[in-house]
Structures are given as C-alpha cells and as structure tokens.
N, C-alpha and C. Protein backbone atom coordinates (compact mmCIF):
# COMPACT_ATOMS: atom_id res chain seq x y z
N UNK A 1 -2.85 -5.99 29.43
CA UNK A 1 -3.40 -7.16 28.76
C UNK A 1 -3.35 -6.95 27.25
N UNK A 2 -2.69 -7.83 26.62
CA UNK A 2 -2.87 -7.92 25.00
C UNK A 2 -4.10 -8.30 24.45
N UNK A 3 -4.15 -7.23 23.30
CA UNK A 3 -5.27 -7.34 22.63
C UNK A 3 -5.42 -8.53 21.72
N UNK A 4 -6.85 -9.34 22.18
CA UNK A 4 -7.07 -10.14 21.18
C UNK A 4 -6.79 -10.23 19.41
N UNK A 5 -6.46 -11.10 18.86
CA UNK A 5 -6.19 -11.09 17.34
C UNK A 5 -7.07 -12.08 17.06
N UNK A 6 -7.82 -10.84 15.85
CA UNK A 6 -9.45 -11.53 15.51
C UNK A 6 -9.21 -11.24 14.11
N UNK A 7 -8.45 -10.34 13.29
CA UNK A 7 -7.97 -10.79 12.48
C UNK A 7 -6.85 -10.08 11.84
N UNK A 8 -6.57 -10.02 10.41
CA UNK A 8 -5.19 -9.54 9.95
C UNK A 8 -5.03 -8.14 10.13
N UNK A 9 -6.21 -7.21 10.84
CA UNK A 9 -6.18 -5.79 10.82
C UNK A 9 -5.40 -5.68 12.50
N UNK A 10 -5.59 -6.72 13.19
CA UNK A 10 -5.25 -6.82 14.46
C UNK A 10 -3.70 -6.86 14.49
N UNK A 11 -3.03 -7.07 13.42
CA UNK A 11 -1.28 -7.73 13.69
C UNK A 11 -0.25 -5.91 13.40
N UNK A 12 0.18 -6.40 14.48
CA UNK A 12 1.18 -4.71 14.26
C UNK A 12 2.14 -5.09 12.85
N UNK A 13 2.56 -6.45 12.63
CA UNK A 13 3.15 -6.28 11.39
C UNK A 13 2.34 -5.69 9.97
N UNK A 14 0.97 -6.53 10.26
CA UNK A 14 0.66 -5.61 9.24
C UNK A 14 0.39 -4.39 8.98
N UNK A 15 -0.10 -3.66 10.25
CA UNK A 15 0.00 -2.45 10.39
C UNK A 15 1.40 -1.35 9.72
N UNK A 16 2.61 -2.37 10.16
CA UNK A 16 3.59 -1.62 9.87
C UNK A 16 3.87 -1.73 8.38
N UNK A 17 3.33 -2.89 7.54
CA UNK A 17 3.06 -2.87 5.87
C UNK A 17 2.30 -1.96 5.74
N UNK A 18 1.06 -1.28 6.09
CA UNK A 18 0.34 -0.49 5.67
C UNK A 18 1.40 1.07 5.47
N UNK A 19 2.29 0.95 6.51
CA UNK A 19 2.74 2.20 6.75
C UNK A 19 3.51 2.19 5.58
N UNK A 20 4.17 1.28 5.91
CA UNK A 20 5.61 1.28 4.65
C UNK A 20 4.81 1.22 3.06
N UNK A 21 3.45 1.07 2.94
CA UNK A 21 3.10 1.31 1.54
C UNK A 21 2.95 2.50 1.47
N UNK A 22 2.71 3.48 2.67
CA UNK A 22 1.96 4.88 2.65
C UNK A 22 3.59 5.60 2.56
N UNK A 23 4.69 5.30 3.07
CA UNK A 23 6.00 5.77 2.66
C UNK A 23 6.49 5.59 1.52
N UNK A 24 6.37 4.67 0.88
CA UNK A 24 6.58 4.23 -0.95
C UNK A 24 6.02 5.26 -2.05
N UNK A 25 4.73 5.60 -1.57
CA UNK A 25 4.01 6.02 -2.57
C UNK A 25 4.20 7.57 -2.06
N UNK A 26 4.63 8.37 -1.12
CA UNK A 26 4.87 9.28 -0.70
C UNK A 26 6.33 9.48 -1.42
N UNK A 27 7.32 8.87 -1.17
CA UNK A 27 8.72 9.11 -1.63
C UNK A 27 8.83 8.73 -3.31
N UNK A 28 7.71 7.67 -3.95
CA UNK A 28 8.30 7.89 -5.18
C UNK A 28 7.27 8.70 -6.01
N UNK A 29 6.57 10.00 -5.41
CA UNK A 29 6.04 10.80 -6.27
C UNK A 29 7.12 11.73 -6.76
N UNK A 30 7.83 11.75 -5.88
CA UNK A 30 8.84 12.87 -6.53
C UNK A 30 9.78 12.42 -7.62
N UNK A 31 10.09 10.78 -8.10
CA UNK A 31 11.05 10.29 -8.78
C UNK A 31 10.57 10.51 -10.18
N UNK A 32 11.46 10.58 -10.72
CA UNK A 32 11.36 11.04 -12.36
C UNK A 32 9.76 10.36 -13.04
N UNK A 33 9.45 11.40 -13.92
CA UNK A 33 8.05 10.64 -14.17
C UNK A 33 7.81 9.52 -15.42
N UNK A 34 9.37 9.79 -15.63
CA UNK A 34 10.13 8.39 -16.93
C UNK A 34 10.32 7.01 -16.32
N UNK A 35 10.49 6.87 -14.47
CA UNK A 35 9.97 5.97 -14.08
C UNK A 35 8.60 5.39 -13.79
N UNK A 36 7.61 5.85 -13.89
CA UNK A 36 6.10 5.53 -13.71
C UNK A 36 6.30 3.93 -14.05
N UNK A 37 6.53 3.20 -15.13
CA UNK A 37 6.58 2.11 -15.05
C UNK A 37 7.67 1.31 -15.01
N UNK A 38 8.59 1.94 -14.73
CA UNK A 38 9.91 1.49 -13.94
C UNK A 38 10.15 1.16 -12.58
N UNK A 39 10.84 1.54 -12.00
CA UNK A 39 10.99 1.39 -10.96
C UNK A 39 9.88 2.06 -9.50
N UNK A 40 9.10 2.79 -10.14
CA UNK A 40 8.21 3.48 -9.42
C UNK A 40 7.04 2.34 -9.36
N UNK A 41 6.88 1.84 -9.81
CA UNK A 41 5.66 0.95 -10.54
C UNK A 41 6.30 -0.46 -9.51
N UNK A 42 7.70 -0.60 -9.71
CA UNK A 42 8.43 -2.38 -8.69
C UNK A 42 8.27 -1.82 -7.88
N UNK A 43 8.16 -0.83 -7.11
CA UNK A 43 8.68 -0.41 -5.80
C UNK A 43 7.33 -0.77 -4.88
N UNK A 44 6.13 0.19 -5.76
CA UNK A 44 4.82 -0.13 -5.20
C UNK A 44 4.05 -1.48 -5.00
N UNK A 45 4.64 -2.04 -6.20
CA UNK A 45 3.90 -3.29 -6.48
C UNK A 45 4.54 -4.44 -4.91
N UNK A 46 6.22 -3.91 -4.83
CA UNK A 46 6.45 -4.89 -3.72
C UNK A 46 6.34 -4.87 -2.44
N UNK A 47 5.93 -3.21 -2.22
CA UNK A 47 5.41 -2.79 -0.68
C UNK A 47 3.96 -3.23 -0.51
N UNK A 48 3.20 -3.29 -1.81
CA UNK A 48 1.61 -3.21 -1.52
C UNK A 48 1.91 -5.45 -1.03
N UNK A 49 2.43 -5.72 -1.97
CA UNK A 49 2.37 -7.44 -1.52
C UNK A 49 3.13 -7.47 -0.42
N UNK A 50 3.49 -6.66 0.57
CA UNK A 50 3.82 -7.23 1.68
C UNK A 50 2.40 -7.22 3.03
N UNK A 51 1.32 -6.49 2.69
CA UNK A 51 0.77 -6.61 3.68
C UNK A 51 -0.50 -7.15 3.26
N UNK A 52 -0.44 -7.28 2.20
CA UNK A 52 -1.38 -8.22 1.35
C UNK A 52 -1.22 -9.37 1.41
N UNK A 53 0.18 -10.71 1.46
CA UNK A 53 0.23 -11.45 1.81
C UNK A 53 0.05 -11.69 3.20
N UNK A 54 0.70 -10.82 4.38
CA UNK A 54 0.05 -11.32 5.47
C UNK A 54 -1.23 -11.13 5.67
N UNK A 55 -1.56 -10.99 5.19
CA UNK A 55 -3.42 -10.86 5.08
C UNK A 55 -3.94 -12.00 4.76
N UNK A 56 -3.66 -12.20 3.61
CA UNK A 56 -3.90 -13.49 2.94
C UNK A 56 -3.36 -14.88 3.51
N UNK A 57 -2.21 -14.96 4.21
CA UNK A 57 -1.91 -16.10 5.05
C UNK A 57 -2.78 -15.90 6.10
N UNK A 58 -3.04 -15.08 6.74
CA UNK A 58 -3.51 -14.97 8.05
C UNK A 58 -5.41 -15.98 8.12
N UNK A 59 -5.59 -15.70 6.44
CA UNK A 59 -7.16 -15.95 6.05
C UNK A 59 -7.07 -17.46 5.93
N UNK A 60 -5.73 -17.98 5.51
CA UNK A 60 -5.66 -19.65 5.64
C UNK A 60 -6.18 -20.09 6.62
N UNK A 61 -6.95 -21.59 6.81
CA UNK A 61 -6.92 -22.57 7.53
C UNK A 61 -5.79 -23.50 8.07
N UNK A 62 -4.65 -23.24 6.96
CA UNK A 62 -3.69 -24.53 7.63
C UNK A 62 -2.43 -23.34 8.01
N UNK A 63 -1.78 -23.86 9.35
CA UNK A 63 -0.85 -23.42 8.95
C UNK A 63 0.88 -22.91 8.21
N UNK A 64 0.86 -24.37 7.77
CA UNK A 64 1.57 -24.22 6.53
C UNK A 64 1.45 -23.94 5.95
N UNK A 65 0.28 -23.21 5.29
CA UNK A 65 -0.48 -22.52 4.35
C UNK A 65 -0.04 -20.64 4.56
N UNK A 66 -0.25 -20.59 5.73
CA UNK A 66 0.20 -19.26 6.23
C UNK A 66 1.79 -19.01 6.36
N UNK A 67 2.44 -19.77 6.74
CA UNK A 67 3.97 -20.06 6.94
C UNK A 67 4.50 -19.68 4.97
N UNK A 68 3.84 -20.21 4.19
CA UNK A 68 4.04 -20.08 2.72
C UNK A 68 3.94 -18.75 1.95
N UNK A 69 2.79 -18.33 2.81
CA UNK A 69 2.36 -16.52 2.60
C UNK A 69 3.51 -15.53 2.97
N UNK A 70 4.13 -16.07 4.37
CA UNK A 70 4.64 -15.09 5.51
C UNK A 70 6.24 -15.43 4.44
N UNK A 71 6.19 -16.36 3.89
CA UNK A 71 7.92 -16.65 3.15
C UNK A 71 7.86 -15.88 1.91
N UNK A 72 6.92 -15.29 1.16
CA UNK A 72 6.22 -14.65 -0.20
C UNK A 72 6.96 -13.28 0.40
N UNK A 73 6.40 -13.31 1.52
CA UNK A 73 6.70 -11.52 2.19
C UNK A 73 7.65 -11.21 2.22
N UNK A 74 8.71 -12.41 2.81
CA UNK A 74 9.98 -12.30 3.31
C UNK A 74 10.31 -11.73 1.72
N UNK A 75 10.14 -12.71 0.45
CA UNK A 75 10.32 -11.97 -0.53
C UNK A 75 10.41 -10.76 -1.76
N UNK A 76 9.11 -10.40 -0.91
CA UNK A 76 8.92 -9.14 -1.28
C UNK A 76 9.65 -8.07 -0.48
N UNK A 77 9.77 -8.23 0.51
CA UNK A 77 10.62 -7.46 1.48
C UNK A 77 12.45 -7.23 0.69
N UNK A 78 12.88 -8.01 0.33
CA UNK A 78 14.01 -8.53 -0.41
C UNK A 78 13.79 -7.81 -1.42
N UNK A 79 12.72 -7.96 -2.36
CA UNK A 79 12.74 -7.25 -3.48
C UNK A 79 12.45 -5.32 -3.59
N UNK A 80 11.67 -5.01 -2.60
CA UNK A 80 11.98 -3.66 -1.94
C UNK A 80 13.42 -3.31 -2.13
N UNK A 81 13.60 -3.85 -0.38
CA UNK A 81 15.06 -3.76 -0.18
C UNK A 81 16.17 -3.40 -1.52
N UNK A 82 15.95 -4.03 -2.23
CA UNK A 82 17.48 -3.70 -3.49
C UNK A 82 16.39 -2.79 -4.31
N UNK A 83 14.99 -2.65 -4.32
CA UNK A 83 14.79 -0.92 -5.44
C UNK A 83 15.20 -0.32 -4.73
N UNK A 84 14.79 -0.08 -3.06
CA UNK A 84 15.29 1.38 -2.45
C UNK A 84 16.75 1.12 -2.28
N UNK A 85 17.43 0.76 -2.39
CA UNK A 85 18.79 0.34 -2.98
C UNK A 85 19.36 1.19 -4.26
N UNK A 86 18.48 0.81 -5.03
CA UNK A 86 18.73 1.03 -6.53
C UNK A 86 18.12 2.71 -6.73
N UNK A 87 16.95 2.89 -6.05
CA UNK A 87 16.69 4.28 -6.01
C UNK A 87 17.09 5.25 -5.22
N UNK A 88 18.61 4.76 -4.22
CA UNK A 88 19.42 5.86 -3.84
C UNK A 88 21.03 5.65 -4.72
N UNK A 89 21.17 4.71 -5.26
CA UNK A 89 22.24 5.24 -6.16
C UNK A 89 21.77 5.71 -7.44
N UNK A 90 20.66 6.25 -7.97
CA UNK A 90 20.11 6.46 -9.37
C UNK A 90 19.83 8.03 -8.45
N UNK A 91 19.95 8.19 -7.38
CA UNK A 91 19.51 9.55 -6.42
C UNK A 91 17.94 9.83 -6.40
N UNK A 92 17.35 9.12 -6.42
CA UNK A 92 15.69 9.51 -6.48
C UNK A 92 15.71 9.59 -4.77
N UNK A 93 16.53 9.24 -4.25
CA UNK A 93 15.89 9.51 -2.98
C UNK A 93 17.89 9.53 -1.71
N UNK A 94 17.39 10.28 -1.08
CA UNK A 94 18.62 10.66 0.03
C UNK A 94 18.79 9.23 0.67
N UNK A 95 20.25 9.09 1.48
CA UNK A 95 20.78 8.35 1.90
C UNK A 95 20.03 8.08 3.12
N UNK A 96 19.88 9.46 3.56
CA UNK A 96 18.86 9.44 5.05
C UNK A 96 17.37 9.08 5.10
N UNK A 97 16.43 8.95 3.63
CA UNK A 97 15.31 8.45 3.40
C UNK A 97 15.62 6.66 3.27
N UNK A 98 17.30 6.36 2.61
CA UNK A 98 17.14 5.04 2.38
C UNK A 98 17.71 4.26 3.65
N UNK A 99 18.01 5.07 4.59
CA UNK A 99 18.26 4.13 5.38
C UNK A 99 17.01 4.33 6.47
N UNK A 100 16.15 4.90 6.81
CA UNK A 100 14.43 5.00 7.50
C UNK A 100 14.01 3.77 7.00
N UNK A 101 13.71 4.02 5.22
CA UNK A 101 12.85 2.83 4.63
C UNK A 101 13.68 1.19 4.81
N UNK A 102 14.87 1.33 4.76
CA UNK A 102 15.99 0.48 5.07
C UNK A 102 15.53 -0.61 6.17
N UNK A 103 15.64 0.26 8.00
CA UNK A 103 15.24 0.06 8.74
C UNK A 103 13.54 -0.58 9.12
N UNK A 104 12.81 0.32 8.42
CA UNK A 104 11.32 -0.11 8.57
C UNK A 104 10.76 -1.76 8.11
N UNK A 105 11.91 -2.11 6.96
CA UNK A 105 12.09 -2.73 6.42
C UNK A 105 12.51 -4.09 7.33
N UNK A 106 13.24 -3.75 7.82
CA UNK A 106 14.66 -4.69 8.92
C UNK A 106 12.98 -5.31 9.75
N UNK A 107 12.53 -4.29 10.35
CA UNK A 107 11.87 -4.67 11.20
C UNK A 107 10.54 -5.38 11.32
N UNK A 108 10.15 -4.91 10.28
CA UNK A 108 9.16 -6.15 9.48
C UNK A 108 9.60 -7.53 9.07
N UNK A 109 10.74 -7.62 8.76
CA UNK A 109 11.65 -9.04 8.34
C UNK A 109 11.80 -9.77 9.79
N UNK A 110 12.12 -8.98 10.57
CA UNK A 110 12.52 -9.70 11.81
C UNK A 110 11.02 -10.00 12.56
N UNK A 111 10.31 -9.52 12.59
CA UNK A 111 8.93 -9.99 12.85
C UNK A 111 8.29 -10.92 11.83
N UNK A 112 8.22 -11.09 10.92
CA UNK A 112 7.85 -12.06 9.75
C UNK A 112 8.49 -13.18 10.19
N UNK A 113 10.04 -13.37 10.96
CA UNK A 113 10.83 -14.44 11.10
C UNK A 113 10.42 -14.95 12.44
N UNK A 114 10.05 -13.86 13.42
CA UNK A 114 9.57 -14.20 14.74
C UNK A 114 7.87 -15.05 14.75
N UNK A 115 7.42 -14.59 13.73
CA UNK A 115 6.09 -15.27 13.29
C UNK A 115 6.36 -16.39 12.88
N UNK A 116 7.27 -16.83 12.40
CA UNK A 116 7.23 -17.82 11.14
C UNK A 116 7.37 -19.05 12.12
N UNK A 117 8.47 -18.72 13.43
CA UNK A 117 8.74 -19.59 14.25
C UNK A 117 7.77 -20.06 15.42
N UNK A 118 7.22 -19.03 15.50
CA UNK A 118 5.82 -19.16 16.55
C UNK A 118 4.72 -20.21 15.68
N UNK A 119 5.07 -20.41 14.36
CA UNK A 119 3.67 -21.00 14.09
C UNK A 119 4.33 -22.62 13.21
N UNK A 120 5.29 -22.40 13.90
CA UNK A 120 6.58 -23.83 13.52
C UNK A 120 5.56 -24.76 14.65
C-alpha cells in the first residue's frame, strides 16, 4: 500500500532534490576556491531551487499554480545540467561524477514531467 502524501516531505522527487543538493555541495568543495562566487555559488543556487520549488508548488491551492512551480524546476534542472557540464570541461569534476549527477538529474526531469501530466 502507498504511502499517503500529506505533504512536500512525502514526494520521492523531492526527496531526490534533497539528495542532489547534498551531492552539489559535496563535489563543489573541492573546486577551485576562485570559484566561490562563480560557478560554485550557480551550481548551489540551482540545485537548492529545485526542491524548493517543489515545495513551494506543492503549498499552492490551485493547480496551475503548482504546474508553474514544477516548470521553474524543470528550469533549474536545465540550468544545473550545463554547470555540471561546464564543470567537467573546466575539470573540477571527473567524467564519471558528471555523468551520476547527469543521470540523477535525468531522473528528476522525468518525474517533474510525469507530475506535470498527472495534474493536467
């Protein structure tokens, strides 16, 4: 039996944002410390708004209101996507870290899209 969803702590997507912020901030301690407000600084800022917006849609009343949140994500997800992009050809991080975060990534998008349609 599936567990009731009572609220945004209940959704495995967001769960899996929590993770992917706790992998961000793990992988860009090691990147140059000349990025702090470079790219270390976009990277965090766009993992932390991914599970922050579904949070925040989830707290809407309407749901087009939430559908608007869950499309924010999709964007932030996008904007990830090309730093850890950008922070394996600059080498801050292995091919084999960017394609994990790559993936973790994929799979949050494809659930964000599976949501988006469930609440069509």
């Amino acid at each position: 039996m599936a567990k009731k969803i009572e609220t945004y702590r209940d959704l495995n997507i967001w769960n899996l944002g929590i993770d992917l912020v706790k992998d961000i901030y793990k992988f860009t301690e090691r990147f140059p410390k000349q990025e702090i407000y470079g790219i270390i600084s976009q990277m965090k800022r766009s993992a932390i708004s991914i599970p922050s917006n579904i949070a925040e849609g989830f707290k809407r009343y309407h749901n087009k209101e939430y559908r608007q949140f869950l499309y924010v994500t999709l964007g932030s997800c996008a904007e990830l996507e090309t730093q850890i992009t950008i922070a394996k050809e600059l080498k801050y991080i292995q091919a084999d870290t960017e394609t994990m975060l790559l993936e973790k990534l994929d799979h949050i998008g494809r659930m964000i899209t599976n949501l988006l349609k469930k609440l069509e």
